[in-house]
N, C-alpha and C. Protein backbone atom coordinates (compact mmCIF):
# COMPACT_ATOMS: atom_id res chain seq x y z
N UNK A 1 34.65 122.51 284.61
CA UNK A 1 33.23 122.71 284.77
C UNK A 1 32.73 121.69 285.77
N UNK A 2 31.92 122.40 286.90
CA UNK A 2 32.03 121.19 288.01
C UNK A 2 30.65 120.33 287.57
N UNK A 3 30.57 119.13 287.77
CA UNK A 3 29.20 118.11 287.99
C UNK A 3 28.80 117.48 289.04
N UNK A 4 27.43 117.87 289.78
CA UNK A 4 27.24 117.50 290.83
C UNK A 4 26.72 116.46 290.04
N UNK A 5 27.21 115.16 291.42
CA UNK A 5 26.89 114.03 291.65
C UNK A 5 26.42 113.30 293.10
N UNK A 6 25.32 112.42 292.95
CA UNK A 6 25.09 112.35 294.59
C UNK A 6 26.04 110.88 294.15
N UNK A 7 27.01 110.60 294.96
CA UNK A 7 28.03 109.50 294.94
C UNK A 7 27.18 108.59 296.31
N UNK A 8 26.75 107.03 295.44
CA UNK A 8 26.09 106.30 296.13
C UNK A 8 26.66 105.13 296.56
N UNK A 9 27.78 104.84 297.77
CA UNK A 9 28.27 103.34 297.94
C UNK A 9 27.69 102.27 297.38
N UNK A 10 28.64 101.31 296.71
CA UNK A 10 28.27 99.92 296.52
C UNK A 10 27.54 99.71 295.36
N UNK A 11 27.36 100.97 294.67
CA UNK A 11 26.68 100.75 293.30
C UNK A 11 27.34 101.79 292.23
N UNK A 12 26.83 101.14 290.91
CA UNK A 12 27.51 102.30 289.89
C UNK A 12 26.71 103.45 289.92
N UNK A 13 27.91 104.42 290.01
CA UNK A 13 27.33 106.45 290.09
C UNK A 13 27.42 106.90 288.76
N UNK A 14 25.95 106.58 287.80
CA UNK A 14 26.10 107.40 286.38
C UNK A 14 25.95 108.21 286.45
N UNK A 15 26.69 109.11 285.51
CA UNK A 15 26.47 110.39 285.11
C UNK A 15 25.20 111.08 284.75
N UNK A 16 24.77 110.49 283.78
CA UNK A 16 23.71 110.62 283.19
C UNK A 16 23.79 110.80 281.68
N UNK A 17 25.11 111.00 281.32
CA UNK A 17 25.38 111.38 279.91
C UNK A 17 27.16 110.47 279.52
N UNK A 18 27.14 110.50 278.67
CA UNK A 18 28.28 109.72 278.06
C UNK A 18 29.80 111.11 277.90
N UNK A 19 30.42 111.09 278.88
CA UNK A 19 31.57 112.41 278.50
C UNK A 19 32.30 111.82 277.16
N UNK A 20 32.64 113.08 276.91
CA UNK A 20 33.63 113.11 275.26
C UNK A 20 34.86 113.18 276.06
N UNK A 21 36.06 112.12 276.04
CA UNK A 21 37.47 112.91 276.07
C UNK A 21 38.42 112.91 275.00
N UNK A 22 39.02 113.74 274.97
CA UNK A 22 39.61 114.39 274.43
C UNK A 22 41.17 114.14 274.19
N UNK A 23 41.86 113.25 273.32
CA UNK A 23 43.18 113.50 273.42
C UNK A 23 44.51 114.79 273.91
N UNK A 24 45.30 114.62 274.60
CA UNK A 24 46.17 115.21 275.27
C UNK A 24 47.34 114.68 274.42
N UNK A 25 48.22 115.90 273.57
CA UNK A 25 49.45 115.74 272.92
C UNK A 25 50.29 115.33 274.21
N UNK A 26 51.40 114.25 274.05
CA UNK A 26 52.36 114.17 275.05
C UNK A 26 53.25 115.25 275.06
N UNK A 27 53.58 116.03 274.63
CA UNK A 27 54.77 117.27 274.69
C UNK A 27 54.17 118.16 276.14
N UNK A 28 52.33 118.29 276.10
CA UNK A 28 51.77 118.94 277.19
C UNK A 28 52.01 118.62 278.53
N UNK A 29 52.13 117.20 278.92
CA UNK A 29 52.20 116.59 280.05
C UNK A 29 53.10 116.65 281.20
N UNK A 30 52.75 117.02 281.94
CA UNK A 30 54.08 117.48 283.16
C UNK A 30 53.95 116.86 283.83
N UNK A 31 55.01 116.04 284.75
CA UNK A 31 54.94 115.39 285.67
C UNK A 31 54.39 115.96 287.01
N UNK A 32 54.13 114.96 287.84
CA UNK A 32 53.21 115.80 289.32
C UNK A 32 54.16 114.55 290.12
N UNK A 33 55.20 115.23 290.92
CA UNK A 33 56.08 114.68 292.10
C UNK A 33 55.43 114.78 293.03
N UNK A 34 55.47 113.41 293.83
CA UNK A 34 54.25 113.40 294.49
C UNK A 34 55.09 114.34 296.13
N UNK A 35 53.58 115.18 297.27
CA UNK A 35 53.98 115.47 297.81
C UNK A 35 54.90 116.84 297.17
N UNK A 36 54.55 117.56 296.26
CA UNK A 36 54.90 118.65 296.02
C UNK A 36 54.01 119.25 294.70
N UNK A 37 53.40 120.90 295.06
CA UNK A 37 52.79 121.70 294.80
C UNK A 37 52.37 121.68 292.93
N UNK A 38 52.24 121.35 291.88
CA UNK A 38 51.78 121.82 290.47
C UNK A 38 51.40 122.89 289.86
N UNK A 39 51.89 123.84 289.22
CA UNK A 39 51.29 124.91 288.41
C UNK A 39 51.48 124.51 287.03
N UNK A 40 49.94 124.33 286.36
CA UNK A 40 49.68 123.74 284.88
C UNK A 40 48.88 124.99 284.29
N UNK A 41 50.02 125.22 282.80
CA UNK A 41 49.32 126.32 282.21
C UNK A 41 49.69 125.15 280.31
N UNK A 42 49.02 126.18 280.03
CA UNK A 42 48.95 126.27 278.50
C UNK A 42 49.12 126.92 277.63
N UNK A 43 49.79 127.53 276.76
CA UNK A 43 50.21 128.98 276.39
C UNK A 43 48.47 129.00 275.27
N UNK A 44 48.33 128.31 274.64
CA UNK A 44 46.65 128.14 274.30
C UNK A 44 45.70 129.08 275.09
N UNK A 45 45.95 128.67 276.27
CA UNK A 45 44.88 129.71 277.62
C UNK A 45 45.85 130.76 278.01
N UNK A 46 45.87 131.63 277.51
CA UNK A 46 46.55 132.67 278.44
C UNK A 46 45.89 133.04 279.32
N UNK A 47 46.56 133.20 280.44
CA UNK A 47 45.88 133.60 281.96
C UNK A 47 45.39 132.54 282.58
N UNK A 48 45.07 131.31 281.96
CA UNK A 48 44.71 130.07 283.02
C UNK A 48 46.16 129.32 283.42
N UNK A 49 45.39 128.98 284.99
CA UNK A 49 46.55 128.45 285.48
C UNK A 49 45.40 127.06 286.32
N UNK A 50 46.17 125.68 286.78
CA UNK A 50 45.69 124.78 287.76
C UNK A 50 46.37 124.45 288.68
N UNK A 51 46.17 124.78 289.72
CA UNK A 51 47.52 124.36 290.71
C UNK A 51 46.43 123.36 291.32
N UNK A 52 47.69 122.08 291.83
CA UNK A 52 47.44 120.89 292.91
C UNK A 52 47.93 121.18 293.41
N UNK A 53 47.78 121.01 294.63
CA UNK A 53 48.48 121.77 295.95
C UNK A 53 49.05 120.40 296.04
N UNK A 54 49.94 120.74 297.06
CA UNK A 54 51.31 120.00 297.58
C UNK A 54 50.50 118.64 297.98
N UNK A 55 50.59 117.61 298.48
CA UNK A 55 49.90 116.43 298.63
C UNK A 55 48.51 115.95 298.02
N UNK A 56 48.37 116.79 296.92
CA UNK A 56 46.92 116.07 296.53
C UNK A 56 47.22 115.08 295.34
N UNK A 57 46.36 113.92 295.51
CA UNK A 57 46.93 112.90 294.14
C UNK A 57 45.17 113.20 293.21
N UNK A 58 45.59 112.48 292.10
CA UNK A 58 44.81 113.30 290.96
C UNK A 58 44.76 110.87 290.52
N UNK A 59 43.46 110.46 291.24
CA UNK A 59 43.36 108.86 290.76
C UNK A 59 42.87 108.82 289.64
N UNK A 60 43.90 107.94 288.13
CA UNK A 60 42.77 107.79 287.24
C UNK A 60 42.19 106.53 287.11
N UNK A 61 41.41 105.96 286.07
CA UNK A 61 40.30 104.85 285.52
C UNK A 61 41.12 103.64 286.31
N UNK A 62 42.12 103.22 286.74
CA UNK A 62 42.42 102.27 286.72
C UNK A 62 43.59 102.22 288.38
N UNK A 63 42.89 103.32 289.34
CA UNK A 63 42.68 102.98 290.85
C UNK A 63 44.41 103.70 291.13
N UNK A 64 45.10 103.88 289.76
CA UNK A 64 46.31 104.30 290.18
C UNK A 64 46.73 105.88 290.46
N UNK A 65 47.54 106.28 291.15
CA UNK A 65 47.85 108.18 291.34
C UNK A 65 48.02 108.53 289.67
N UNK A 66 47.82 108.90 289.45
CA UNK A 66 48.77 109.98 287.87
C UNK A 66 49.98 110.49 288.51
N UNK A 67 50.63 110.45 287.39
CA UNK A 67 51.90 110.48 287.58
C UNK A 67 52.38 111.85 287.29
N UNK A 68 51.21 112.37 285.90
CA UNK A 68 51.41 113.49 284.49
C UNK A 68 50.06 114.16 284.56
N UNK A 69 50.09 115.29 284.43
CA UNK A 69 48.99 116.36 284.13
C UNK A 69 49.26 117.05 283.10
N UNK A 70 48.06 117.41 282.60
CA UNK A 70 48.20 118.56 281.09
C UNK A 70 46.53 119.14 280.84
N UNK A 71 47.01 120.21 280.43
CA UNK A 71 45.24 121.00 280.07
C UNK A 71 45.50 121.22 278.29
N UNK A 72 44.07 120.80 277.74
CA UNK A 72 43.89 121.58 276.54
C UNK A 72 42.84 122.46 276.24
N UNK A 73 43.01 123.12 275.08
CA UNK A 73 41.77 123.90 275.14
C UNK A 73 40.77 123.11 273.91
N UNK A 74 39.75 122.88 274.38
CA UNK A 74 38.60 122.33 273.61
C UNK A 74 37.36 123.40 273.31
N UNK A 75 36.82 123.29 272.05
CA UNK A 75 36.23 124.60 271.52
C UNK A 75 34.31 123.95 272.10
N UNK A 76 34.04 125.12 272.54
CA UNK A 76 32.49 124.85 272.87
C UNK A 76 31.85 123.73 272.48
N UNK A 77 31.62 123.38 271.26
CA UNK A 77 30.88 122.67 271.10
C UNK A 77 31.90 121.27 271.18
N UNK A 78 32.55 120.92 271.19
CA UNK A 78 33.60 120.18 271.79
C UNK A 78 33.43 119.65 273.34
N UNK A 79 33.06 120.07 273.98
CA UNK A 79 33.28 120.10 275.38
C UNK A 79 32.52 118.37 275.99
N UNK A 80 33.42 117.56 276.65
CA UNK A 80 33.13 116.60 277.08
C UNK A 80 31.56 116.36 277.95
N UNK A 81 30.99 117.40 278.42
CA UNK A 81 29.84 117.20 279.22
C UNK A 81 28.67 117.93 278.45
N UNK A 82 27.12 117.93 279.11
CA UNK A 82 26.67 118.15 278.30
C UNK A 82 26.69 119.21 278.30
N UNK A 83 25.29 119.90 277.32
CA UNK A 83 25.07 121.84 277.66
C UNK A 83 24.65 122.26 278.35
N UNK A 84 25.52 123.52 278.74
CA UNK A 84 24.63 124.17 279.99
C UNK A 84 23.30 124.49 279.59
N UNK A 85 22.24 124.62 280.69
CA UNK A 85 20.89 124.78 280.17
C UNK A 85 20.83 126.02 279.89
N UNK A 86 20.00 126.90 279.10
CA UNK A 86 19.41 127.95 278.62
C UNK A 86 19.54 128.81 280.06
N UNK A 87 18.84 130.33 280.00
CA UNK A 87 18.86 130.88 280.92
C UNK A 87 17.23 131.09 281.53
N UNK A 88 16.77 132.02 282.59
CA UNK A 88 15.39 131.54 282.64
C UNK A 88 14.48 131.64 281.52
C-alpha cells in the first residue's frame, strides 16, 4: 500500500502515524543475491507475486542492503498503516 511522503533533507520525515510491524516466520525468508532478479510468493496469497528486479537493493533501519525477503498476509484490521479514508 503506497504512502506518499514529501521526503525533506536534513530533517526527520514523519509519517504522521506510528506503523504496526508485523513479525515474519523465518522458514518465509528468501535470500536476495545481490545483482540478480527475486520472485517472492506466499502460498497464503495465491496469485501474489513481488519481484525485485535484478540490481535493486531493498535498505533496512540500520543503513544496511537486506540480505532476505518474505511477505505475509496480515488481516485488515491488522494492517501496519492507517485507514483508508471513507469514500466521497
Amino acid at each position: 500500500m503506497p504512502v506518499t511522503v514529501d521526503i525533506q533533507p536534513g530533517v526527520v520525515n514523519a509519517l504522521g502515524f506510528v506503523p504496526t510491524l508485523h513479525a515474519l516466520p523465518a522458514a518465509k525468508l528468501m535470500p536476495m543475491p545481490p545483482r540478480q532478479a527475486v520472485v517472492v510468493t506466499d502460498p497464503e496469497l495465491p496469485g501474489f507475486t513481488l519481484t525485485i528486479p535484478a540490481g535493486v537493493q531493498i535498505i533496512g533501519w540500520d543503513g544496511q542492503p537486506n540480505s532476505q525477503v518474505a511477505v505475509t498476509a496480515v488481516p485488515a484490521d491488522g494492517s501496519p498503516l492507517p485507514p483508508l479514508p471513507l469514500g466521497p
